[in-house]
Protein backbone atom coordinates (compact mmCIF):
# COMPACT_ATOMS: atom_id res chain seq x y z
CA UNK A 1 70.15 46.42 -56.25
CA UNK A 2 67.34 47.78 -58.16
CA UNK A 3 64.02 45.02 -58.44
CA UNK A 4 65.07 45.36 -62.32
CA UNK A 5 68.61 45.19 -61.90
CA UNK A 6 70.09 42.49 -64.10
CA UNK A 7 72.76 41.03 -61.44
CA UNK A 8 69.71 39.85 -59.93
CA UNK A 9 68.73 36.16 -60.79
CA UNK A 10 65.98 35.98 -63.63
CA UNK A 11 63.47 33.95 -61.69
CA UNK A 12 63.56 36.87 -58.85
CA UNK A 13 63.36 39.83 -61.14
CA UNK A 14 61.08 38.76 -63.99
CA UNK A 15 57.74 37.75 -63.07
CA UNK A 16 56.92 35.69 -66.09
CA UNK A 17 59.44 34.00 -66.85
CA UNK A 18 59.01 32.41 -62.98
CA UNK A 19 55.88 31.14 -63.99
CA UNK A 20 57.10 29.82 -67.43
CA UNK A 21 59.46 28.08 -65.45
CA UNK A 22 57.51 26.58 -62.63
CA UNK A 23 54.92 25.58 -65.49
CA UNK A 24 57.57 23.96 -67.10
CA UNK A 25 59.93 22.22 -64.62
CA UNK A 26 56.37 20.82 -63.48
CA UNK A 27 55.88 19.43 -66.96
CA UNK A 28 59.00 17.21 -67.15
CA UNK A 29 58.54 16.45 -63.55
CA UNK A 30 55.25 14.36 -64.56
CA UNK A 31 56.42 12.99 -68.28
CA UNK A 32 59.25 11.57 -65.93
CA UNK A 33 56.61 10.19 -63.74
CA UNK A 34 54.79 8.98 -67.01
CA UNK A 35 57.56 7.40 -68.66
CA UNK A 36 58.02 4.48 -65.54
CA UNK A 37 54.21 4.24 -64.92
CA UNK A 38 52.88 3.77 -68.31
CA UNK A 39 55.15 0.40 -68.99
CA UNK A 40 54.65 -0.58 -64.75
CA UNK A 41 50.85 0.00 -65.89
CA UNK A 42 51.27 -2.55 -68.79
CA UNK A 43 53.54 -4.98 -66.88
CA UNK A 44 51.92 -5.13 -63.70
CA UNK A 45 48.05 -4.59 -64.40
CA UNK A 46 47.11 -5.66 -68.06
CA UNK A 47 49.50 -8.10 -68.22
CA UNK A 48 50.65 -6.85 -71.47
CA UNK A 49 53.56 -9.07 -73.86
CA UNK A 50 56.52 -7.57 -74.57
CA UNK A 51 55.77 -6.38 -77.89
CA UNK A 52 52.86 -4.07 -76.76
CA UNK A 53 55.42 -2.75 -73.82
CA UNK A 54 57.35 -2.03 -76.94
CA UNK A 55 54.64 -0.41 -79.24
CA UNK A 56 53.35 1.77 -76.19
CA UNK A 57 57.05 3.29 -76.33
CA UNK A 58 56.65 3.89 -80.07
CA UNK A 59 52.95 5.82 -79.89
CA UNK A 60 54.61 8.42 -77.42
CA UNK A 61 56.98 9.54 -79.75
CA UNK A 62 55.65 8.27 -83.12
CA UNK A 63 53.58 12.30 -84.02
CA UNK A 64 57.25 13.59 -84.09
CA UNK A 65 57.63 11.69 -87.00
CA UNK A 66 54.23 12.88 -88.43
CA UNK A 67 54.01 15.99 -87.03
CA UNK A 68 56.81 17.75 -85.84
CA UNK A 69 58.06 19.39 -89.00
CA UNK A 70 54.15 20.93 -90.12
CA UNK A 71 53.92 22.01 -86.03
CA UNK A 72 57.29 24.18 -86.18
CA UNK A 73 55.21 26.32 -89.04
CA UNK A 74 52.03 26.07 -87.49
CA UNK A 75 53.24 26.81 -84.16
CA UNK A 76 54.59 30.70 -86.56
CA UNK A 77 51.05 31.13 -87.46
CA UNK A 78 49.27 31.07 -84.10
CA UNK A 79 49.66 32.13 -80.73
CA UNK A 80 52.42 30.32 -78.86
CA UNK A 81 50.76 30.70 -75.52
CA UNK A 82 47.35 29.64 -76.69
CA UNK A 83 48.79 26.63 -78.03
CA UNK A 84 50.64 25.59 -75.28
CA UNK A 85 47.48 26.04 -72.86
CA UNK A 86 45.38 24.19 -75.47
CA UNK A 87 48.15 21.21 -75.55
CA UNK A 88 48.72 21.31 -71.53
CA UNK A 89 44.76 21.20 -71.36
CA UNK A 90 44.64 18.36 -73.87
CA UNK A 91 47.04 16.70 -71.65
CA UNK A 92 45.42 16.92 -68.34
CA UNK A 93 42.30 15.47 -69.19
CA UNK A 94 43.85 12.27 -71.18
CA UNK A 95 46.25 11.30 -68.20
CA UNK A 96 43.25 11.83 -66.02
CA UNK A 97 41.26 9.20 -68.08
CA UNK A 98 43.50 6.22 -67.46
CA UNK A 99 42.91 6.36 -63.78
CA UNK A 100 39.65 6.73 -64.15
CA UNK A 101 39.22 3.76 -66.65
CA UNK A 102 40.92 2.05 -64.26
CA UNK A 103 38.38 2.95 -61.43
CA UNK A 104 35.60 1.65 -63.40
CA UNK A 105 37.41 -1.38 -64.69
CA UNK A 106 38.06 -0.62 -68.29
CA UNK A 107 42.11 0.18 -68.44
CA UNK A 108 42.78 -1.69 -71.59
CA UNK A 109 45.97 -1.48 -73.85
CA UNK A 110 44.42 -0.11 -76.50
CA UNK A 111 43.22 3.15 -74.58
CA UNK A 112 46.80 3.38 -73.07
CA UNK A 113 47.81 3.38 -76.86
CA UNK A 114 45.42 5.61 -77.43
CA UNK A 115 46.42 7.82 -74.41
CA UNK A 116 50.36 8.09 -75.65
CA UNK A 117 49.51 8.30 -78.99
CA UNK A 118 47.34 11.83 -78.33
CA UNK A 119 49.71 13.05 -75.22
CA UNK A 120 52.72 12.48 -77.59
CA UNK A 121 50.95 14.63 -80.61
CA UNK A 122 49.96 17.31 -77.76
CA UNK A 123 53.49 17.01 -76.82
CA UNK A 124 55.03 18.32 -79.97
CA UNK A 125 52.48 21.16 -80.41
CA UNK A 126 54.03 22.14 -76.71
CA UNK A 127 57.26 21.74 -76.97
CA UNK A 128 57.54 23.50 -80.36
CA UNK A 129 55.73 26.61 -79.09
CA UNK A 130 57.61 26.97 -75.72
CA UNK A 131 60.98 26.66 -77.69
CA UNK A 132 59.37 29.37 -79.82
CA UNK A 133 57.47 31.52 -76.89
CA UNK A 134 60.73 31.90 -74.84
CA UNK A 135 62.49 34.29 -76.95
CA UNK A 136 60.08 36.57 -77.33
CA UNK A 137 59.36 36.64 -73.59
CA UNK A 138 62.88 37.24 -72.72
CA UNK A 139 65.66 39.98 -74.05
CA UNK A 140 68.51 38.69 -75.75
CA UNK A 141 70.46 39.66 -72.87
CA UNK A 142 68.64 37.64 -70.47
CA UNK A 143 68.13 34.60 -72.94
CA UNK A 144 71.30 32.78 -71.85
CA UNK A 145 70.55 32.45 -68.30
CA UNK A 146 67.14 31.63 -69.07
CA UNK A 147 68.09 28.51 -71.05
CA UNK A 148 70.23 27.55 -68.58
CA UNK A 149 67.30 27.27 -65.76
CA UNK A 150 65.65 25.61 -68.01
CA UNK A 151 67.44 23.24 -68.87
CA UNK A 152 68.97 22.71 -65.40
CA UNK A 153 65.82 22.25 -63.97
CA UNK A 154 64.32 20.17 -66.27
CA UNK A 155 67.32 17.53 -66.01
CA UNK A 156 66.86 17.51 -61.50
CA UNK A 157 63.05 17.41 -62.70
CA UNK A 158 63.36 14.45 -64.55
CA UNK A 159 65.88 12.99 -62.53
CA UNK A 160 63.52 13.38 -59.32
CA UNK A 161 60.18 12.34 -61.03
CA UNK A 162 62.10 8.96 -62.58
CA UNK A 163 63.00 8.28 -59.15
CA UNK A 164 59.90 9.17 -57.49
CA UNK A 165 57.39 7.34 -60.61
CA UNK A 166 58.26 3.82 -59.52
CA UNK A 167 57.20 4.86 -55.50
CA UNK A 168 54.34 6.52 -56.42
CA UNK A 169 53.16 3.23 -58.49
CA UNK A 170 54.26 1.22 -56.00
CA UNK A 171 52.18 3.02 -52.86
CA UNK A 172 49.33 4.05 -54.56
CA UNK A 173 49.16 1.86 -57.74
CA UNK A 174 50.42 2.21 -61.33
CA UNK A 175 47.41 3.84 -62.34
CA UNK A 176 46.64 5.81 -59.88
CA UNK A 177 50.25 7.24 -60.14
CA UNK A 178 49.47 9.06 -63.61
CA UNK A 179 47.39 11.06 -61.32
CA UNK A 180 50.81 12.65 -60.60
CA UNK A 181 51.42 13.62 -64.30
CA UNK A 182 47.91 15.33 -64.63
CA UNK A 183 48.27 17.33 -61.69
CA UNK A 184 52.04 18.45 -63.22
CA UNK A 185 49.61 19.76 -66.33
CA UNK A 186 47.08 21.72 -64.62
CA UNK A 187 49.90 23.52 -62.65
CA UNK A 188 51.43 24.21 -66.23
CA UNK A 189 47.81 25.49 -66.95
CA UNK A 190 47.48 27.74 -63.69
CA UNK A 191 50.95 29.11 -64.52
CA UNK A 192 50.91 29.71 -68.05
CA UNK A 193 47.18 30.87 -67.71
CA UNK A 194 48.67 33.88 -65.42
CA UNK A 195 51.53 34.94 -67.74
CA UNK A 196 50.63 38.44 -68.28
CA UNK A 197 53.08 39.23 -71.23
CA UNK A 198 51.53 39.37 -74.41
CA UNK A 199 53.74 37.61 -77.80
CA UNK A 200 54.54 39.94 -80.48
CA UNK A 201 51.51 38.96 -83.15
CA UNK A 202 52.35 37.70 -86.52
CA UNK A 203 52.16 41.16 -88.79
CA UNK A 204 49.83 40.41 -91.50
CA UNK A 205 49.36 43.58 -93.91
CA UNK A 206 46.34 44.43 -96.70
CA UNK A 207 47.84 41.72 -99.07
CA UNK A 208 47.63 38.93 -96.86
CA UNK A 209 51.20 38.66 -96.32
CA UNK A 210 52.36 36.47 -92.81
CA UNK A 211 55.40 37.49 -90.67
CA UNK A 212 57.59 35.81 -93.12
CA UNK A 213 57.02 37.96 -95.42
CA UNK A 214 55.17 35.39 -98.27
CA UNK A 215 51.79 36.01 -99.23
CA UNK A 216 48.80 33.59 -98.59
CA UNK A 217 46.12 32.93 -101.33
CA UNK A 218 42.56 33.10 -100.20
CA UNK A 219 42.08 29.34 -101.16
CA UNK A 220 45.04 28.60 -98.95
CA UNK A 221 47.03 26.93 -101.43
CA UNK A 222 49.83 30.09 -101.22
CA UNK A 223 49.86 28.71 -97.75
CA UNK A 224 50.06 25.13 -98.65
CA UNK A 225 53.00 26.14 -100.72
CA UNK A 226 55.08 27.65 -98.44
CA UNK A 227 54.68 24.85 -95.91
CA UNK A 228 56.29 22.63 -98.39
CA UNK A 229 58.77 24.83 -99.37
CA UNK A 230 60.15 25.58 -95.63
CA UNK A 231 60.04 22.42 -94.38
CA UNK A 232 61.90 20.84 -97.90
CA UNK A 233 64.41 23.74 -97.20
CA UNK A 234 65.29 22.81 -93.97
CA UNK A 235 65.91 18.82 -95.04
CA UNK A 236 67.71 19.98 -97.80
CA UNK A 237 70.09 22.25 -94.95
CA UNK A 238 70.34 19.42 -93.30
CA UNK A 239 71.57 16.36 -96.17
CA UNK A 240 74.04 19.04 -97.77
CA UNK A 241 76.25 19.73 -95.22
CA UNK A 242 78.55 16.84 -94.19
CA UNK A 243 78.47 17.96 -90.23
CA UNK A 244 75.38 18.42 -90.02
CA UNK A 245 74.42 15.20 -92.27
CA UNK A 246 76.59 13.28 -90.04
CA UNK A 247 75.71 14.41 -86.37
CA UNK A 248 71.73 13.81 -87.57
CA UNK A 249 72.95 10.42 -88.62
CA UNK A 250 74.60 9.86 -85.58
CA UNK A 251 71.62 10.97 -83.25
CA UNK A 252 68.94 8.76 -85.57
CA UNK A 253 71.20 6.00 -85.12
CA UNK A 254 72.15 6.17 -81.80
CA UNK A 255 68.21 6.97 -80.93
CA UNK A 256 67.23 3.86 -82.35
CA UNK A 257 69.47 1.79 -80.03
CA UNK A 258 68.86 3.75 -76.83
CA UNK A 259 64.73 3.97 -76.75
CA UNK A 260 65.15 0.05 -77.86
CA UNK A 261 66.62 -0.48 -74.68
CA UNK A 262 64.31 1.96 -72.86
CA UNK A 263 61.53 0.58 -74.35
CA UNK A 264 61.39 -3.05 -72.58
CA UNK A 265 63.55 -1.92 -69.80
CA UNK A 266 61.04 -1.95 -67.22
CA UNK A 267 59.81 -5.14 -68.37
CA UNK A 268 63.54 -6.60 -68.19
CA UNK A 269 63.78 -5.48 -64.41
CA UNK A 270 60.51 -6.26 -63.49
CA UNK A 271 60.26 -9.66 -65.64
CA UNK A 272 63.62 -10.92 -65.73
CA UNK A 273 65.53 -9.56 -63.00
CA UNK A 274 62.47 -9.50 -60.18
CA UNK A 275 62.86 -6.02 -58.90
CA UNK A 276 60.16 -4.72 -57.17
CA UNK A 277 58.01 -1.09 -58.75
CA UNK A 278 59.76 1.11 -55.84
CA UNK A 279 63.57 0.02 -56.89
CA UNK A 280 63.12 0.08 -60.70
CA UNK A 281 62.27 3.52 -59.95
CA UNK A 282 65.23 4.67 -57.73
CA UNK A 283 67.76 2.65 -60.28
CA UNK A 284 66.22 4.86 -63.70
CA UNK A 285 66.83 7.69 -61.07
CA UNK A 286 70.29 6.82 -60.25
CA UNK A 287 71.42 6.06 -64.02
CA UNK A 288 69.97 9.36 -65.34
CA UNK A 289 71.63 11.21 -62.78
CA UNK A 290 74.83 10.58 -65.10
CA UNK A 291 73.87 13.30 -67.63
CA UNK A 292 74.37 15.59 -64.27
CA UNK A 293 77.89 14.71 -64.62
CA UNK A 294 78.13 14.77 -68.07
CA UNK A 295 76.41 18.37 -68.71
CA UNK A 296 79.20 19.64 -66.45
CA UNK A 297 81.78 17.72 -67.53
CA UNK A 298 81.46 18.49 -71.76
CA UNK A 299 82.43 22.18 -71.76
CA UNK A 300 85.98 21.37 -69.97
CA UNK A 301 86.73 18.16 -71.21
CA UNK A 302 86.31 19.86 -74.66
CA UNK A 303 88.66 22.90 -74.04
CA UNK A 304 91.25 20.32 -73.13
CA UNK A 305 91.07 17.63 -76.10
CA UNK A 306 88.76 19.37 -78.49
CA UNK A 307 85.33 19.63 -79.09
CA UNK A 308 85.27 16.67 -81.84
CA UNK A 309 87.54 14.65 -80.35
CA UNK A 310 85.55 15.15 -76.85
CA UNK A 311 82.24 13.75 -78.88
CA UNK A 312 83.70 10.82 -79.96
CA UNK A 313 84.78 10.32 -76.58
CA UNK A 314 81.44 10.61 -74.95
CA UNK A 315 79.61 9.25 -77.80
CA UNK A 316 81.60 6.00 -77.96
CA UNK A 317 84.06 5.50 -74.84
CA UNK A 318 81.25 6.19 -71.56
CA UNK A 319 78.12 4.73 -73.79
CA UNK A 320 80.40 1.16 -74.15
CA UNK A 321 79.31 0.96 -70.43
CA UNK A 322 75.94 0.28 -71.88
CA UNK A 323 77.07 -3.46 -72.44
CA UNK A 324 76.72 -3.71 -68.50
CA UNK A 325 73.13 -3.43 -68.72
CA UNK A 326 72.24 -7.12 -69.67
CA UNK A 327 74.39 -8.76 -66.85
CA UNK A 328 71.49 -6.87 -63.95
CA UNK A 329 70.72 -9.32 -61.41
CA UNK A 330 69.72 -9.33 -57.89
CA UNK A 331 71.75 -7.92 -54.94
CA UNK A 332 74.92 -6.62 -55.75
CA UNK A 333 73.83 -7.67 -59.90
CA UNK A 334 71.92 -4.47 -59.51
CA UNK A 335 74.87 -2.24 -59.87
CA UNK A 336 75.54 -3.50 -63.28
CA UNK A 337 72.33 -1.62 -64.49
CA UNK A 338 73.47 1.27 -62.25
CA UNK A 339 76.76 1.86 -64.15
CA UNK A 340 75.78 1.10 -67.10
CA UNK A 341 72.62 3.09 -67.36
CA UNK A 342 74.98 6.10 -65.98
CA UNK A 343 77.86 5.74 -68.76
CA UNK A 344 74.96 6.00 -71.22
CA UNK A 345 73.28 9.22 -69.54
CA UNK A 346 76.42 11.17 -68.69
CA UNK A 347 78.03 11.00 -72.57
CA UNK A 348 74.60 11.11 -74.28
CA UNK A 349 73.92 14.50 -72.30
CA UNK A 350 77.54 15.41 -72.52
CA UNK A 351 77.47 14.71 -76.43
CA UNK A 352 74.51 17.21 -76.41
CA UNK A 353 76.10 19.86 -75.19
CA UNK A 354 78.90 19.96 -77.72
CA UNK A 355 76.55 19.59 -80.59
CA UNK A 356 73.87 22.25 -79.20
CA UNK A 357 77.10 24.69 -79.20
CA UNK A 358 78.32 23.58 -82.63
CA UNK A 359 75.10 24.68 -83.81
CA UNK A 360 74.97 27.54 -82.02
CA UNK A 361 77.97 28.70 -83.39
CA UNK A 362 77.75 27.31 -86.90
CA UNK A 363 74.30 27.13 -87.80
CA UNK A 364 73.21 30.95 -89.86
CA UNK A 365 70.94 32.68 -87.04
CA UNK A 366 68.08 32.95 -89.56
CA UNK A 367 68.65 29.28 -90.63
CA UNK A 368 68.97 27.54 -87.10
CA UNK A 369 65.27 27.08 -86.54
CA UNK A 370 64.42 25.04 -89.38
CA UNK A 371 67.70 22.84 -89.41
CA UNK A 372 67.23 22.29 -85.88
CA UNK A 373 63.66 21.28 -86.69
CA UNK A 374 64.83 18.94 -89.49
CA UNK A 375 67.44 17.80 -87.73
CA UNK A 376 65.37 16.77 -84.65
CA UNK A 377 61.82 15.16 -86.47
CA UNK A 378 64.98 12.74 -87.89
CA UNK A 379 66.84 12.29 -84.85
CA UNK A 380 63.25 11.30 -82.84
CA UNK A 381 61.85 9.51 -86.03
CA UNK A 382 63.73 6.23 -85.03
CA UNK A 383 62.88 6.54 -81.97
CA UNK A 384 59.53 4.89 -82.08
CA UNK A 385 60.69 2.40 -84.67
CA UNK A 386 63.44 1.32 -81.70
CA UNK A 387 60.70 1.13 -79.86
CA UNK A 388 59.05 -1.53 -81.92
CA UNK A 389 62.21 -3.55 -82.97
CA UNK A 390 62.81 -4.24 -79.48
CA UNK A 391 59.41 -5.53 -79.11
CA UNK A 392 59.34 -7.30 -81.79
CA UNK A 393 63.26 -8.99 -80.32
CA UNK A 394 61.94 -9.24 -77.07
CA UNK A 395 59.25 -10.96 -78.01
CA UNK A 396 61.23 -13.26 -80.02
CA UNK A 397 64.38 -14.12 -78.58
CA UNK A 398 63.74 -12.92 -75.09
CA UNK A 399 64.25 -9.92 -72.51
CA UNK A 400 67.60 -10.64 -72.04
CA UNK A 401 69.00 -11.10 -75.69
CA UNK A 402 67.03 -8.12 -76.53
CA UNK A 403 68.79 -6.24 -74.16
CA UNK A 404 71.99 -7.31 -75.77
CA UNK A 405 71.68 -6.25 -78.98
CA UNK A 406 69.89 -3.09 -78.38
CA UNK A 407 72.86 -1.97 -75.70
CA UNK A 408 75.51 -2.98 -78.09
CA UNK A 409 74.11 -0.57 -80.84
CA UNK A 410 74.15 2.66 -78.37
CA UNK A 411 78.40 2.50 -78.72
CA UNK A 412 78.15 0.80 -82.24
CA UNK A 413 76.20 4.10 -83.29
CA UNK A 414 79.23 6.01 -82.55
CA UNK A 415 80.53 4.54 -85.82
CA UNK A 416 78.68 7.06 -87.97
CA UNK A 417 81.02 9.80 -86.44
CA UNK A 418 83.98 7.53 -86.41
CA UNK A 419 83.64 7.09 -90.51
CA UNK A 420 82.80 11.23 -91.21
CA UNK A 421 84.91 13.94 -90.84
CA UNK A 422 84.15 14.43 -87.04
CA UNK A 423 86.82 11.73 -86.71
CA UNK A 424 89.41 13.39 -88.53
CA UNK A 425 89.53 16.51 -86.80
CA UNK A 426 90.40 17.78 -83.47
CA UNK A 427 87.40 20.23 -83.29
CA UNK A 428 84.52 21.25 -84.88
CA UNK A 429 84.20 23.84 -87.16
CA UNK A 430 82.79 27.15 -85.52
CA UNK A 431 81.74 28.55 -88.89
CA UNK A 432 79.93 27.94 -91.46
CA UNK A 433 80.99 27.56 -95.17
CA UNK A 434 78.60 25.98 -97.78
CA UNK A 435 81.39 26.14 -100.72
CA UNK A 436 83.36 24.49 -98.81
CA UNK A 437 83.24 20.59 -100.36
CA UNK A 438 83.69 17.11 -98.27
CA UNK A 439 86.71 15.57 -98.43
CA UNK A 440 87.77 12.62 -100.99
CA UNK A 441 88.82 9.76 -98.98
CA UNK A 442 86.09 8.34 -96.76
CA UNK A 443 83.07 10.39 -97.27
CA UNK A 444 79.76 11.01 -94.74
CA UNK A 445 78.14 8.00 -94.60
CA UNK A 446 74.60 8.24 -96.22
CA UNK A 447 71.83 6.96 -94.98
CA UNK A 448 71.46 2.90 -95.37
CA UNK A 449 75.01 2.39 -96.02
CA UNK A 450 77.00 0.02 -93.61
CA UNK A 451 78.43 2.26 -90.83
CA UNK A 452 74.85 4.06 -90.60
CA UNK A 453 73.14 0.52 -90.03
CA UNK A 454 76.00 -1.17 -87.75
């Protein structure tokens, strides 16, 4: 075989897409890492109450809600590259900071507020233009097998660097393990820094008109205007069509449950339970390696019952384990979280995989950026207020009664698909048809009404 030839794998043949990748499978290696050291750092060295545990959660993913639908237009404006090296950059000099405030004795809350609250915003800006930057570095052809070592290595990434987070804090210290996530961002730098292909610019002709083909004022405002007017669109996308209204509602709902959970679950093991730094670690490990199972597991389990049908069953039968969660205790209690935590992964990851094909398939090609945009600054705009709520609950009633009524809404979510029409079919629809109107009896829930809020 020819060094072009295209039997060969991608990451043998095509020299920068390799270092995309390594760049990249580094990057979720060290968020992993992150996302058990931050709390351990709050638990174990400032001492921090539950709520603050809980509002730390919220600041990481809190500039989705602000920011994510400007950065997807943004992110068409500029150079995707640049902005990834300026957001990995941004990155590796915050997470270096907390160690060293911790060196010189000034690690407070506040700066590790401060810290999520910038690394989340630099976040978005890089995860927006590497979704973006991908196709154009890749042919359509190769684009499928691509994803797919993306995605597969981001999930043994994650699975590795939750496992490997609570070690690392418990050897070396909590802060001294986000060392680990700042050395993930200068590799992303070093790699991304020695892409050599160049991104198609944005065409811009005498007129001042951008790649979208809408021209700019000199003042800006044309600019302004069509900000407004493409992210409105891709809302409006989004609350019309009774799938797609429903999944979103589904995903905001059930997000709001799960990083509640998440958010004082460290806390919970360390606080409540009495597990040491090292076996916190190895059980997040252990429970996320359930969306292994569950990414493998959708495709087939869907050509047997039904793509619908196989949603609800992920979505509500395997997250029900999540009720296991709250009765963790020492010894053999352990394997309570274990299960649990696993049922949760495997049919949240599973559930992904049937929606990312619905939309695939459904989804206009020139429309599926901006309703996956919309869709998504929704879907993670609970997220932080999760975060808070359970703060707030732990804070008032306790870890462990937290715990239970944050766990029972990850199943109780499922109601939202239950009550629209992915309940009533056996699969989901494959194309798309705007004239064609919801059904009478037993509409889409909207947002606020009983089922959305259960």
């Amino acid at each position: 075989m020819t060094r072009d030839d295209p039997r060969r794998s991608l990451l043998r043949r095509h020299r920068d897409f390799r270092l995309l990748w390594c760049g990249e499978t580094a990057g979720k290696f060290g968020a992993s890492v992150t996302g058990v050291a931050m709390p351990l750092i709050a638990v174990s060295e400032l001492h921090a109450s539950t709520f603050q545990i809980g509002l730390l959660s919220a600041a990481s993913w809190a500039p989705w809600l602000v920011m994510g639908l400007p950065a997807g237009v943004w992110v068409d404006r500029l150079p995707r590259r640049t902005v990834m090296l300026a957001a990995a950059a941004v990155s590796l000099v915050l997470f270096t900071a907390v160690p060293a405030a911790a060196w010189a004795r000034r690690l407070s809350t506040g700066l590790l507020l401060a810290v999520a609250l910038l690394t989340g915003t630099a976040a978005v800006f890089f995860q927006t233009a590497y979704t973006a930057y991908l196709p154009d570095l890749l042919s359509p052809a190769d684009q499928p097998e691509g994803n797919a070592k993306l995605h597969g290595s981001a999930s043994a990434a994650q699975i590795v660097g939750l496992g490997s987070g609570g070690l690392v804090a418990q050897l070396a210290g909590a802060a001294n393990g986000m060392l680990a996530n700042a050395a993930t961002f200068l590799v992303s730098l070093l790699c991304l820094g020695r892409i050599r292909h160049r991104e198609t610019p944005a065409a811009r002709d005498g007129r001042g008109t951008n790649r979208d083909g809408r021209g700019t004022n000199r003042d800006g405002r044309g600019a302004d205007r069509s900000l407004r007017r493409e992210i409105g669109e891709g809302l409006r996308l989004v609350a019309r069509d009774r799938w797609l209204r429903a999944l979103t509602l589904y995903g905001a709902t059930c997000n709001l449950a799960l990083m509640g959970y998440q958010s004082i679950l460290v806390a919970f093991l360390v606080r409540e339970v009495g597990l040491a730094s090292g076996t916190v670690g190895g059980l997040v490990a252990a429970a996320g390696s359930g969306g292994v199972l569950g990414a493998f597991a959708a495709r087939r389990v869907a050509a047997r019952v039904g793509t619908a049908r196989a949603m609800i069953l992920f979505e509500l039968g395997l997250p029900a384990l999540a009720l296991l969660i709250p009765l963790t205790g020492t010894g053999a209690g352990v394997l309570c979280y274990a299960v649990g935590g696993f049922g949760v992964s495997a049919g949240v990851v599973a559930g992904n995989v049937i929606k990312s094909g619905f939309q695939q398939h459904y989804c206009p090609p020139e429309l599926l950026g901006r309703i996956t945009a919309s869709a998504a600054v929704l879907n993670y705009g609970t997220i932080p207020v999760g975060a808070l709520l359970a703060g707030v609950l732990g804070t008032a009633v306790g870890l462990r009664p937290a715990m239970w009524i944050t766990t029972a809404g990850v199943p109780l979510a499922a109601l939202v698909l239950l009550l629209s029409p992915v309940g009533r079919v056996r699969d989901l629809p494959t194309t798309h048809r705007p004239a064609d109107p919801a059904p009478a009896p037993a509409p889409a829930p909207a947002p606020g009404s009983t089922a959305a809020t259960a």
